[in-house]
PDB file of N, CA and C in Angstrom:
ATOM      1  N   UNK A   1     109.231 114.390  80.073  1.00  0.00           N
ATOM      2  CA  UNK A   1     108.058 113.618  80.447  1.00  0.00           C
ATOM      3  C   UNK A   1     108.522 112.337  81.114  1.00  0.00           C
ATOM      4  N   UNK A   2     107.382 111.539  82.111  1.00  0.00           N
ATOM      5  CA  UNK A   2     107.548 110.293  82.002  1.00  0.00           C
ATOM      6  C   UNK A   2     106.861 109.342  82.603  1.00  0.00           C
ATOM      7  N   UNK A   3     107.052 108.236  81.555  1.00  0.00           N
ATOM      8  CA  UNK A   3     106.355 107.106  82.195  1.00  0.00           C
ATOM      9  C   UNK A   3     106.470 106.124  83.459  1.00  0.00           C
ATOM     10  N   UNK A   4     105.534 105.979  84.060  1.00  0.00           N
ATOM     11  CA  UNK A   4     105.837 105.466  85.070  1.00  0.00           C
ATOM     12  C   UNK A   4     104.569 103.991  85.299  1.00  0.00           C
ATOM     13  N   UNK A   5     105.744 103.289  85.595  1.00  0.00           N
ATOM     14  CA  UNK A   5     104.845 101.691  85.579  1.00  0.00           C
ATOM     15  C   UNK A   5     104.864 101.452  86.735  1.00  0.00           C
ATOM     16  N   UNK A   6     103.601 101.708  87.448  1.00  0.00           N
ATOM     17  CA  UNK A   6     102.527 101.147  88.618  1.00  0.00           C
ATOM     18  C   UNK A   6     102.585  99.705  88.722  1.00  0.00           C
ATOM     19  N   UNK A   7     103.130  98.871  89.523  1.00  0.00           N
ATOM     20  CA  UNK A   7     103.007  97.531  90.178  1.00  0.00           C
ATOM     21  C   UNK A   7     102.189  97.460  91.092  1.00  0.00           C
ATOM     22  N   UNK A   8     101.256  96.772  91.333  1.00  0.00           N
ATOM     23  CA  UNK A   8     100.255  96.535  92.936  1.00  0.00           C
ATOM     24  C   UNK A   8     100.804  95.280  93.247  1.00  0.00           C
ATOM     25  N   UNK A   9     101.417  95.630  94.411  1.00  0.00           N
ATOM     26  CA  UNK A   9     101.865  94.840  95.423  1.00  0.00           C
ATOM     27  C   UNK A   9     101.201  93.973  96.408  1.00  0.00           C
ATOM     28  N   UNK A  10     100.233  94.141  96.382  1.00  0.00           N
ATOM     29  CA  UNK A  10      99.634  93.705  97.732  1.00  0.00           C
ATOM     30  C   UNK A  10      97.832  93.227  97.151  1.00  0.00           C
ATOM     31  N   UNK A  11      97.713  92.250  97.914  1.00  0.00           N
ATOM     32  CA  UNK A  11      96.587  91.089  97.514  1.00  0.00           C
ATOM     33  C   UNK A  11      95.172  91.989  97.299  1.00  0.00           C
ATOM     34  N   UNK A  12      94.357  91.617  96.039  1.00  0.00           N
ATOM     35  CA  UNK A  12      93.500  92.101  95.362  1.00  0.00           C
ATOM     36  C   UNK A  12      92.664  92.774  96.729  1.00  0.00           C
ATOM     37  N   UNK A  13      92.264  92.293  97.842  1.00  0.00           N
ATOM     38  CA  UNK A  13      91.269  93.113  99.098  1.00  0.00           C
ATOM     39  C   UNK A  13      91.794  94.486  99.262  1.00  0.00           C
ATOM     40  N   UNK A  14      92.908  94.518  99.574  1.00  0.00           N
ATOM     41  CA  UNK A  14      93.553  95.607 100.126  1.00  0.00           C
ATOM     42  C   UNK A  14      93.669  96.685  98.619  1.00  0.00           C
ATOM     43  N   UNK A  15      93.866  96.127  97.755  1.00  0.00           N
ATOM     44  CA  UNK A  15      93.771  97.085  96.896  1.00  0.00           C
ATOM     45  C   UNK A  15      92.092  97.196  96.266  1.00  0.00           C
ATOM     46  N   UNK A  16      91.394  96.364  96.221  1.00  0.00           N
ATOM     47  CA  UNK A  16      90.113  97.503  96.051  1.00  0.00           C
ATOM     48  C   UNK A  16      89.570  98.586  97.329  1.00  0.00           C
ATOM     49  N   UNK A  17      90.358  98.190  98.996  1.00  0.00           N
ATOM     50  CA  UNK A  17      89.650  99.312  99.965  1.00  0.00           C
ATOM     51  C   UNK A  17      90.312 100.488  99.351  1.00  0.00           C
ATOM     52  N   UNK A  18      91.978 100.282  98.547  1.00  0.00           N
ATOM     53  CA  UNK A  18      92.791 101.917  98.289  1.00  0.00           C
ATOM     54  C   UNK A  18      92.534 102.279  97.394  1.00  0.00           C
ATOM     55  N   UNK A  19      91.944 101.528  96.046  1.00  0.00           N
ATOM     56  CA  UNK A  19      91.583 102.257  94.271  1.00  0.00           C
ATOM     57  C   UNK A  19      90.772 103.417  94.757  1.00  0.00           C
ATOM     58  N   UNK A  20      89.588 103.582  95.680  1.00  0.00           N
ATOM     59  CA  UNK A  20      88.829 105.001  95.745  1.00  0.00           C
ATOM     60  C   UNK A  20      89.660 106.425  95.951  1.00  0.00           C
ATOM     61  N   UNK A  21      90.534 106.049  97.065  1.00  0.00           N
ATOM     62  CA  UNK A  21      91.254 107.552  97.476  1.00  0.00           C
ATOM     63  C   UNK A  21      92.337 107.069  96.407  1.00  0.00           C
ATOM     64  N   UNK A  22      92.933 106.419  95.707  1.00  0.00           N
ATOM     65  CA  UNK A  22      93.896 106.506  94.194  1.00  0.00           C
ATOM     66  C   UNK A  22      93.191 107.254  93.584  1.00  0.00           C
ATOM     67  N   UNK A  23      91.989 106.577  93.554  1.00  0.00           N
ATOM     68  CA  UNK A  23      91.168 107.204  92.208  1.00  0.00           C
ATOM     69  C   UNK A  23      90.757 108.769  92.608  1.00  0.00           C
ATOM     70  N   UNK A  24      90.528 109.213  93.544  1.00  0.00           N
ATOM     71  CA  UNK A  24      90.976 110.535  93.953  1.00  0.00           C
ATOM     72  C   UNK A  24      92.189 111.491  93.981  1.00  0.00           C
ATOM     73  N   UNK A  25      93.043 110.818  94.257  1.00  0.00           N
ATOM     74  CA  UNK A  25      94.398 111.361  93.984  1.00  0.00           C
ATOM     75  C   UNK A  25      94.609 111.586  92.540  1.00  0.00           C
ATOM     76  N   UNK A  26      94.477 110.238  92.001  1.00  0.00           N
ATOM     77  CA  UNK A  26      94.776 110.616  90.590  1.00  0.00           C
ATOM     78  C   UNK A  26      94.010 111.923  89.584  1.00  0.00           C
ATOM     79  N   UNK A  27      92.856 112.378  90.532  1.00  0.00           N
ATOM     80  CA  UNK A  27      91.796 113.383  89.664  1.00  0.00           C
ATOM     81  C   UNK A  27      92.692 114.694  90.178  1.00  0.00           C
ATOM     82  N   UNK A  28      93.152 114.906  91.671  1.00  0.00           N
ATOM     83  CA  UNK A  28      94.040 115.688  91.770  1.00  0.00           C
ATOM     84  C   UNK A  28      95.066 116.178  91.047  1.00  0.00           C
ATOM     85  N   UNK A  29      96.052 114.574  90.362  1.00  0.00           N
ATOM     86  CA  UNK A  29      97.110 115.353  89.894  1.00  0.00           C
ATOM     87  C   UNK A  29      96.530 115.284  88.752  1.00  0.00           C
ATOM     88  N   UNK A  30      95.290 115.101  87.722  1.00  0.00           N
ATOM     89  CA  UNK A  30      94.778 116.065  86.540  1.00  0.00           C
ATOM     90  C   UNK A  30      94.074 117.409  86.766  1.00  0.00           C
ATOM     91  N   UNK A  31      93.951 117.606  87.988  1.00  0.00           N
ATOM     92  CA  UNK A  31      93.724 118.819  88.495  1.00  0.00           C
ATOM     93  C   UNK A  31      94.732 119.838  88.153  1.00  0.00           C
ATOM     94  N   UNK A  32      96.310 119.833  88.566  1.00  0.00           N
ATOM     95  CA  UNK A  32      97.326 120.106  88.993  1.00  0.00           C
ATOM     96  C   UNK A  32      98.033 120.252  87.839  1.00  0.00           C
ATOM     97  N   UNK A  33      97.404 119.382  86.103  1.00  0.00           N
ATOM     98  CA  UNK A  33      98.024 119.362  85.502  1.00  0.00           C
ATOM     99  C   UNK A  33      99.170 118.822  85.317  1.00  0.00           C
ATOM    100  N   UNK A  34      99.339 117.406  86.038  1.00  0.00           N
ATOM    101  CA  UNK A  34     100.686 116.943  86.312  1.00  0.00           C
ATOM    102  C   UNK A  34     100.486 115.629  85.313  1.00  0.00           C
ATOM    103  N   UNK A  35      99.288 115.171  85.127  1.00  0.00           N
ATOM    104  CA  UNK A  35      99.168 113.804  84.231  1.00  0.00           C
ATOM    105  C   UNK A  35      98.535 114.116  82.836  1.00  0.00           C
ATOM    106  N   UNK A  36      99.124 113.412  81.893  1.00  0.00           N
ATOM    107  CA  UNK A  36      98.950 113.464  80.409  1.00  0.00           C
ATOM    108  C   UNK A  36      97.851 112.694  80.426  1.00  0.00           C
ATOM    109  N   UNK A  37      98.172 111.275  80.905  1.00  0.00           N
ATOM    110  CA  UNK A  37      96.896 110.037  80.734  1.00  0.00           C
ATOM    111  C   UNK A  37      97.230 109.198  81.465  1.00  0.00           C
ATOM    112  N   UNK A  38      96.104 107.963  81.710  1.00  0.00           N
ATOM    113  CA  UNK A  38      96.717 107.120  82.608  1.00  0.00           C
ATOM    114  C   UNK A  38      95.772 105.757  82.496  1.00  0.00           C
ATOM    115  N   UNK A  39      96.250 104.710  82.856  1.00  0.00           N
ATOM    116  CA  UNK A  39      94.987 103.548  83.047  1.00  0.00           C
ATOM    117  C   UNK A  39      95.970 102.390  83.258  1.00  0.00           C
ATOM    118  N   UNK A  40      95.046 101.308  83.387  1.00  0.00           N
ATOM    119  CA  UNK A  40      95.201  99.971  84.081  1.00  0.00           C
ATOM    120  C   UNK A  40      95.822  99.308  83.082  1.00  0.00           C
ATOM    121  N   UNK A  41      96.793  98.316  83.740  1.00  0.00           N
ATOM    122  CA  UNK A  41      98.133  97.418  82.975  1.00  0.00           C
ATOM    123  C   UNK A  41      96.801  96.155  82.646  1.00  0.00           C
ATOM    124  N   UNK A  42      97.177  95.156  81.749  1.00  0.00           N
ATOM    125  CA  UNK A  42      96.501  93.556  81.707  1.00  0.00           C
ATOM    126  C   UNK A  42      96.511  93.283  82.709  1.00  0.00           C
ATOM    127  N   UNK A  43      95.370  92.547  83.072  1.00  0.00           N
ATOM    128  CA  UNK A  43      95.436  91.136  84.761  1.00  0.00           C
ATOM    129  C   UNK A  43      95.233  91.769  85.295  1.00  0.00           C
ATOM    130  N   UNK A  44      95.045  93.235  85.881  1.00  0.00           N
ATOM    131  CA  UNK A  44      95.168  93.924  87.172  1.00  0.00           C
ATOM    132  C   UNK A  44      96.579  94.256  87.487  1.00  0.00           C
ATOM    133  N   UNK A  45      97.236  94.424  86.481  1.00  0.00           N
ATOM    134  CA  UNK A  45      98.832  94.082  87.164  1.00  0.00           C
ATOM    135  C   UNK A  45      99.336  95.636  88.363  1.00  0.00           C
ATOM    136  N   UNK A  46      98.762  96.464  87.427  1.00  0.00           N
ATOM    137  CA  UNK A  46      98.843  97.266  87.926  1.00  0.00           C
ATOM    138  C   UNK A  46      98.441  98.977  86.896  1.00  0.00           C
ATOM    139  N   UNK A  47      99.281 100.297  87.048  1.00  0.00           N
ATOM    140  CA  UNK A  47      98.428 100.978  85.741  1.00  0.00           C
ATOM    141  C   UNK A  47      99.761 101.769  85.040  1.00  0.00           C
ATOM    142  N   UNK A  48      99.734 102.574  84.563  1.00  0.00           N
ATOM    143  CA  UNK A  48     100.656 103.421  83.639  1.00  0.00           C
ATOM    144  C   UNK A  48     100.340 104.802  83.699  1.00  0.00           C
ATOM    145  N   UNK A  49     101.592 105.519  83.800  1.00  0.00           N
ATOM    146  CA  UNK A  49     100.740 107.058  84.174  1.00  0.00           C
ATOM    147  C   UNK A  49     101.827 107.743  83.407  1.00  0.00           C
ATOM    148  N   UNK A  50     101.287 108.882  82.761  1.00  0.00           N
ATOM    149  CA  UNK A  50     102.474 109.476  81.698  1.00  0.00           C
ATOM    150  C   UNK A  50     101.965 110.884  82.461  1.00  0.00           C
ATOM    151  N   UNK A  51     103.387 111.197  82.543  1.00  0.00           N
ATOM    152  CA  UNK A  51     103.304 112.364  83.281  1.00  0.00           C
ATOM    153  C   UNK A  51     103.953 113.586  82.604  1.00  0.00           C
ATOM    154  N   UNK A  52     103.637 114.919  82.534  1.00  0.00           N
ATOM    155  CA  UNK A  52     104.022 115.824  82.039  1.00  0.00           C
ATOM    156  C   UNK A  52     105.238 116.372  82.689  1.00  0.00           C
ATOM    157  N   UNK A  53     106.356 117.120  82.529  1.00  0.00           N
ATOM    158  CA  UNK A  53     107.543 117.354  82.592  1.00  0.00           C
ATOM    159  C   UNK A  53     108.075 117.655  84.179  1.00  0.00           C
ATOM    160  N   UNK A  54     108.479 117.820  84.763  1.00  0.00           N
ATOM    161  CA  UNK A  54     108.689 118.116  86.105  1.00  0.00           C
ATOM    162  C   UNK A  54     110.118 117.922  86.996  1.00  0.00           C
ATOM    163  N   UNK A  55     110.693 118.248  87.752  1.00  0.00           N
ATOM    164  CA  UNK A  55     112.019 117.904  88.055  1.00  0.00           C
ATOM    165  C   UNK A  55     111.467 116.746  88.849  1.00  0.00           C
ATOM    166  N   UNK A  56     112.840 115.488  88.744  1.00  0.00           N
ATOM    167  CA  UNK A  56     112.202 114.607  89.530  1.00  0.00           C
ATOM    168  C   UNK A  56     112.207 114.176  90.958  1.00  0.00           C
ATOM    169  N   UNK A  57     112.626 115.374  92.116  1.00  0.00           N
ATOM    170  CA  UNK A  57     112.486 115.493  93.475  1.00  0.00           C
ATOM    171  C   UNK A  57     110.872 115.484  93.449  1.00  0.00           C
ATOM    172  N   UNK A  58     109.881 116.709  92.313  1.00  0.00           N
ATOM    173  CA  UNK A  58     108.723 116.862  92.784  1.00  0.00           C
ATOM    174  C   UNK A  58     107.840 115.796  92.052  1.00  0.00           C
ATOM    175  N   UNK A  59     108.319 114.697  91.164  1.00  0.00           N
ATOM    176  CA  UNK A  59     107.469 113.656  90.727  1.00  0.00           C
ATOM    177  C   UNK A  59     107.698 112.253  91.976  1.00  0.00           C
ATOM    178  N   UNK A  60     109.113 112.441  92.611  1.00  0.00           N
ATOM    179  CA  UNK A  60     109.379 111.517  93.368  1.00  0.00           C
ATOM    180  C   UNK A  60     108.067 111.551  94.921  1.00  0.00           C
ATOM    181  N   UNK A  61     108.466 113.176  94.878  1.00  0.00           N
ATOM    182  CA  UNK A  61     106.832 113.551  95.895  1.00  0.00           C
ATOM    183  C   UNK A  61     105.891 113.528  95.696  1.00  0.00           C
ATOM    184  N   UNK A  62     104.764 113.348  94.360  1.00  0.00           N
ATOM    185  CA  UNK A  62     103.890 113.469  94.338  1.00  0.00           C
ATOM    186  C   UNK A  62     103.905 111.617  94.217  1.00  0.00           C
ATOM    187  N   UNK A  63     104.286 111.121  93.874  1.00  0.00           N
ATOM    188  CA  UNK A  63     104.195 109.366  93.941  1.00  0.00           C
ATOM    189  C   UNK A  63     103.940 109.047  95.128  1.00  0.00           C
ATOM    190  N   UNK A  64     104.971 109.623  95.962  1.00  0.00           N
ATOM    191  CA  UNK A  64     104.725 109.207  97.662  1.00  0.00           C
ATOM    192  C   UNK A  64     103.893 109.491  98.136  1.00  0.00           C
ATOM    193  N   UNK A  65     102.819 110.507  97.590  1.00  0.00           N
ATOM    194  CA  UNK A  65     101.783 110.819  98.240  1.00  0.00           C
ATOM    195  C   UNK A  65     100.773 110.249  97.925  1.00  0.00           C
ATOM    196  N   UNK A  66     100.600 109.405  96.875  1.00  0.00           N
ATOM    197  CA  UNK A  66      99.948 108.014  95.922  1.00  0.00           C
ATOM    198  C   UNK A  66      99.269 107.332  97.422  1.00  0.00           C
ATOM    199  N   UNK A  67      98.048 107.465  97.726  1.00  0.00           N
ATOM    200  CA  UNK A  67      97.569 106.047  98.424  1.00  0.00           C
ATOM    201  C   UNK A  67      97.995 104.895  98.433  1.00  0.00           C
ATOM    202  N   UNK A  68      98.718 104.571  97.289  1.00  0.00           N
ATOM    203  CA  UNK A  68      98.722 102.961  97.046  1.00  0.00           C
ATOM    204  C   UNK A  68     100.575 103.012  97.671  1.00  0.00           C
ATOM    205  N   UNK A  69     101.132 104.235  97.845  1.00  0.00           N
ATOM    206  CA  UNK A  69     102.375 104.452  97.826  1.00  0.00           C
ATOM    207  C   UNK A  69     102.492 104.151  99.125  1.00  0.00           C
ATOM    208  N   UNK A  70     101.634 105.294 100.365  1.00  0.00           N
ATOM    209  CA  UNK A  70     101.293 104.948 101.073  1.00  0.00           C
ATOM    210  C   UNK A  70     100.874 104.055 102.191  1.00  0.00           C
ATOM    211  N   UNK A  71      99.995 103.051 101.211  1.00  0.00           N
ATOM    212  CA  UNK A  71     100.049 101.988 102.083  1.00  0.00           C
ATOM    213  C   UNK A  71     100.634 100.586 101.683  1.00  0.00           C
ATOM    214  N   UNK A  72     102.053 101.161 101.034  1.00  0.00           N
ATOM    215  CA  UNK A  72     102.880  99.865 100.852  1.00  0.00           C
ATOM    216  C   UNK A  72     102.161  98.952 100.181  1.00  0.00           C
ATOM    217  N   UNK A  73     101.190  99.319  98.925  1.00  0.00           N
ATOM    218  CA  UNK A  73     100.688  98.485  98.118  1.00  0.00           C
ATOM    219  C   UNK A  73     100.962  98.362  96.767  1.00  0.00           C
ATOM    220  N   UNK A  74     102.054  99.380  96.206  1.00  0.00           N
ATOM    221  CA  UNK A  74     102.034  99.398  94.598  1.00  0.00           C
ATOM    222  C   UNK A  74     103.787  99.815  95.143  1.00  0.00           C
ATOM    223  N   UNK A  75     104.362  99.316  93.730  1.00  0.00           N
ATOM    224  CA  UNK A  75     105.728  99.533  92.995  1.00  0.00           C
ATOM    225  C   UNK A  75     105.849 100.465  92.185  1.00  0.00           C
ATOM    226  N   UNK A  76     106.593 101.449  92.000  1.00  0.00           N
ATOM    227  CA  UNK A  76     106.718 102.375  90.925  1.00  0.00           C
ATOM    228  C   UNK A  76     107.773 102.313  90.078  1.00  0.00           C
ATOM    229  N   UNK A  77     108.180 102.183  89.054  1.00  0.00           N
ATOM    230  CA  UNK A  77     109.388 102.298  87.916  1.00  0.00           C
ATOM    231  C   UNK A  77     108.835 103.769  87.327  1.00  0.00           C
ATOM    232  N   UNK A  78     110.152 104.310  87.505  1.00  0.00           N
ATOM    233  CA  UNK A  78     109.819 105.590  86.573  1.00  0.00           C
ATOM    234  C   UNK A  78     111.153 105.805  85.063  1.00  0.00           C
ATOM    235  N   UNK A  79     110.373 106.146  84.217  1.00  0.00           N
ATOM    236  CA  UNK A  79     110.964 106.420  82.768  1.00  0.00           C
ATOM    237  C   UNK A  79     110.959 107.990  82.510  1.00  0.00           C
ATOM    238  N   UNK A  80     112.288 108.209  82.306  1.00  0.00           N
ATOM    239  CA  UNK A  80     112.061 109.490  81.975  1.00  0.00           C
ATOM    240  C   UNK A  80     112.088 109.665  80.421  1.00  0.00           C
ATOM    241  N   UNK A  81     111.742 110.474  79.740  1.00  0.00           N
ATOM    242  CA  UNK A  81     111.816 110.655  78.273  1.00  0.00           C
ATOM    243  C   UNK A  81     111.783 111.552  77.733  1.00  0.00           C
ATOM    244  N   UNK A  82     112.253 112.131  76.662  1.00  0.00           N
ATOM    245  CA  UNK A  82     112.028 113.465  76.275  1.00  0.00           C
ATOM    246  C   UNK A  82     110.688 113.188  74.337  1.00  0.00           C
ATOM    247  N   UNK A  83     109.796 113.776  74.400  1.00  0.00           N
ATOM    248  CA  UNK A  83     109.396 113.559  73.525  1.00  0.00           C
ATOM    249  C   UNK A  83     109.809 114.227  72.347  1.00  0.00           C
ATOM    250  N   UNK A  84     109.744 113.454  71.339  1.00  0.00           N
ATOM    251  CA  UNK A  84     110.328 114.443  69.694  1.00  0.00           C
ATOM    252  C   UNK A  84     109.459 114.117  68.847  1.00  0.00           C
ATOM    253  N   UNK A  85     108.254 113.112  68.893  1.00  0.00           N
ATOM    254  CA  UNK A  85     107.469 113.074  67.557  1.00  0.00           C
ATOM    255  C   UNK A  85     106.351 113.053  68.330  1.00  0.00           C
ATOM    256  N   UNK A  86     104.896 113.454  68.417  1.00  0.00           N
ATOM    257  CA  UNK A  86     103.561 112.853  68.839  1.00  0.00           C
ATOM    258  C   UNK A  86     102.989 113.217  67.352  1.00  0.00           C
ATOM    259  N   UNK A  87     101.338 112.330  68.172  1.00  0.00           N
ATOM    260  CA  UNK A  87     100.641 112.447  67.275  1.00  0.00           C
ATOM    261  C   UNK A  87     100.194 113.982  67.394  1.00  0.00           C
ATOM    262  N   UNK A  88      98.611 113.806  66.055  1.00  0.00           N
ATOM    263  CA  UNK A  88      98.276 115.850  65.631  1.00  0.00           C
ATOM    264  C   UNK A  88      97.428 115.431  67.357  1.00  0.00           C
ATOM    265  N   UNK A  89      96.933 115.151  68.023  1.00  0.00           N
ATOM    266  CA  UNK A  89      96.286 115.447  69.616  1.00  0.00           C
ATOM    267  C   UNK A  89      96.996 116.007  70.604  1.00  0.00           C
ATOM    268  N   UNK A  90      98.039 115.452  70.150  1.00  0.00           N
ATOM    269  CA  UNK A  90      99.441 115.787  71.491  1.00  0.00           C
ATOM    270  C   UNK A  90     100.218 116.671  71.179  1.00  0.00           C
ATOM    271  N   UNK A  91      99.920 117.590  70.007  1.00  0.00           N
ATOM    272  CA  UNK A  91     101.025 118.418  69.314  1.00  0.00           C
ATOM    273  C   UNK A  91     101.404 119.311  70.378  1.00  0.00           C
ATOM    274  N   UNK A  92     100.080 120.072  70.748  1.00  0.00           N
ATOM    275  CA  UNK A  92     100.117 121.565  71.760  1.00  0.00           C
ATOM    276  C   UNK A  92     101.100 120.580  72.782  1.00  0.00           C
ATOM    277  N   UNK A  93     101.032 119.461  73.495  1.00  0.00           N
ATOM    278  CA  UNK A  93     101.135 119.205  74.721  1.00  0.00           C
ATOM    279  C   UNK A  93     103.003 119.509  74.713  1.00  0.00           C
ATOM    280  N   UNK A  94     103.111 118.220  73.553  1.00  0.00           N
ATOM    281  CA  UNK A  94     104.913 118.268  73.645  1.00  0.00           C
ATOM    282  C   UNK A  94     105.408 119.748  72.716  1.00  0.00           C
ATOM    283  N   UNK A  95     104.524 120.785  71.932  1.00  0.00           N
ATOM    284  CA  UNK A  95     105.034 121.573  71.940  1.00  0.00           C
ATOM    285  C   UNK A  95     105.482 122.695  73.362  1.00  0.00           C
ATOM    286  N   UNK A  96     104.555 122.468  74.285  1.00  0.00           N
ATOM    287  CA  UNK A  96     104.393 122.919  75.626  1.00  0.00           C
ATOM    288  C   UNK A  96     106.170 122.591  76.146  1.00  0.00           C
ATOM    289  N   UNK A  97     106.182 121.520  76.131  1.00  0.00           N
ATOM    290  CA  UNK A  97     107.559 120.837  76.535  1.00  0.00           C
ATOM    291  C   UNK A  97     108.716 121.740  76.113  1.00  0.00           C
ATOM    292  N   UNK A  98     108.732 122.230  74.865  1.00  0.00           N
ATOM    293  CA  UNK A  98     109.840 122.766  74.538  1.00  0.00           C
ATOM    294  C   UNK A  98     110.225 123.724  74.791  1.00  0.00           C
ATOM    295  N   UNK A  99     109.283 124.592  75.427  1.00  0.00           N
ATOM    296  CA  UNK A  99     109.296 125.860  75.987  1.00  0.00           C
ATOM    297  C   UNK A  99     109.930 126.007  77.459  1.00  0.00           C
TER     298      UNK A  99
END
């Protein structure tokens, strides 16, 4: 799995014209099954996206295809992690993982 910490780069205008097609993209990759959960950092800083398992050529591609990636408005840090304890909600998910 992994976490990945969303920075917005670029001055509050420009990022409310890109949150709509984000906020589209992002329904995509729960479409796709690629995101666990996701939401907004304090301040606006930016958001957090936990992502389900994937090699990371095709998480490095699906970021770039991020609107906000796009238009040179957000930072990405990515965490990779392997999970070993969740809670009873997440059991199926990281049992999924082990397979």
């Amino acid at each position: 799995m992994y976490v990945v910490l969303v920075t917005y780069t670029a001055p509050v205008p420009a990022l409310d014209y890109a949150l709509p097609d984000h906020a589209e993209w992002l329904a995509k990759q729960y479409e796709q099954n690629h995101l666990v959960t996701s939401g907004r950092r304090d301040l606006r800083r930016g958001e957090v996206l936990v992502v389900r398992h994937m090699s990371r050529l095709k998480l490095d591609a699906m970021l770039a295809s991020d609107p906000l990636a796009l238009g040179h408005l957000a930072s990405y840090e990515v965490i990779e992690f392997e999970a070993s304890r969740t809670c009873h909600e997440l059991y199926a998910v990281n049992e999924l993982l082990a397979t």
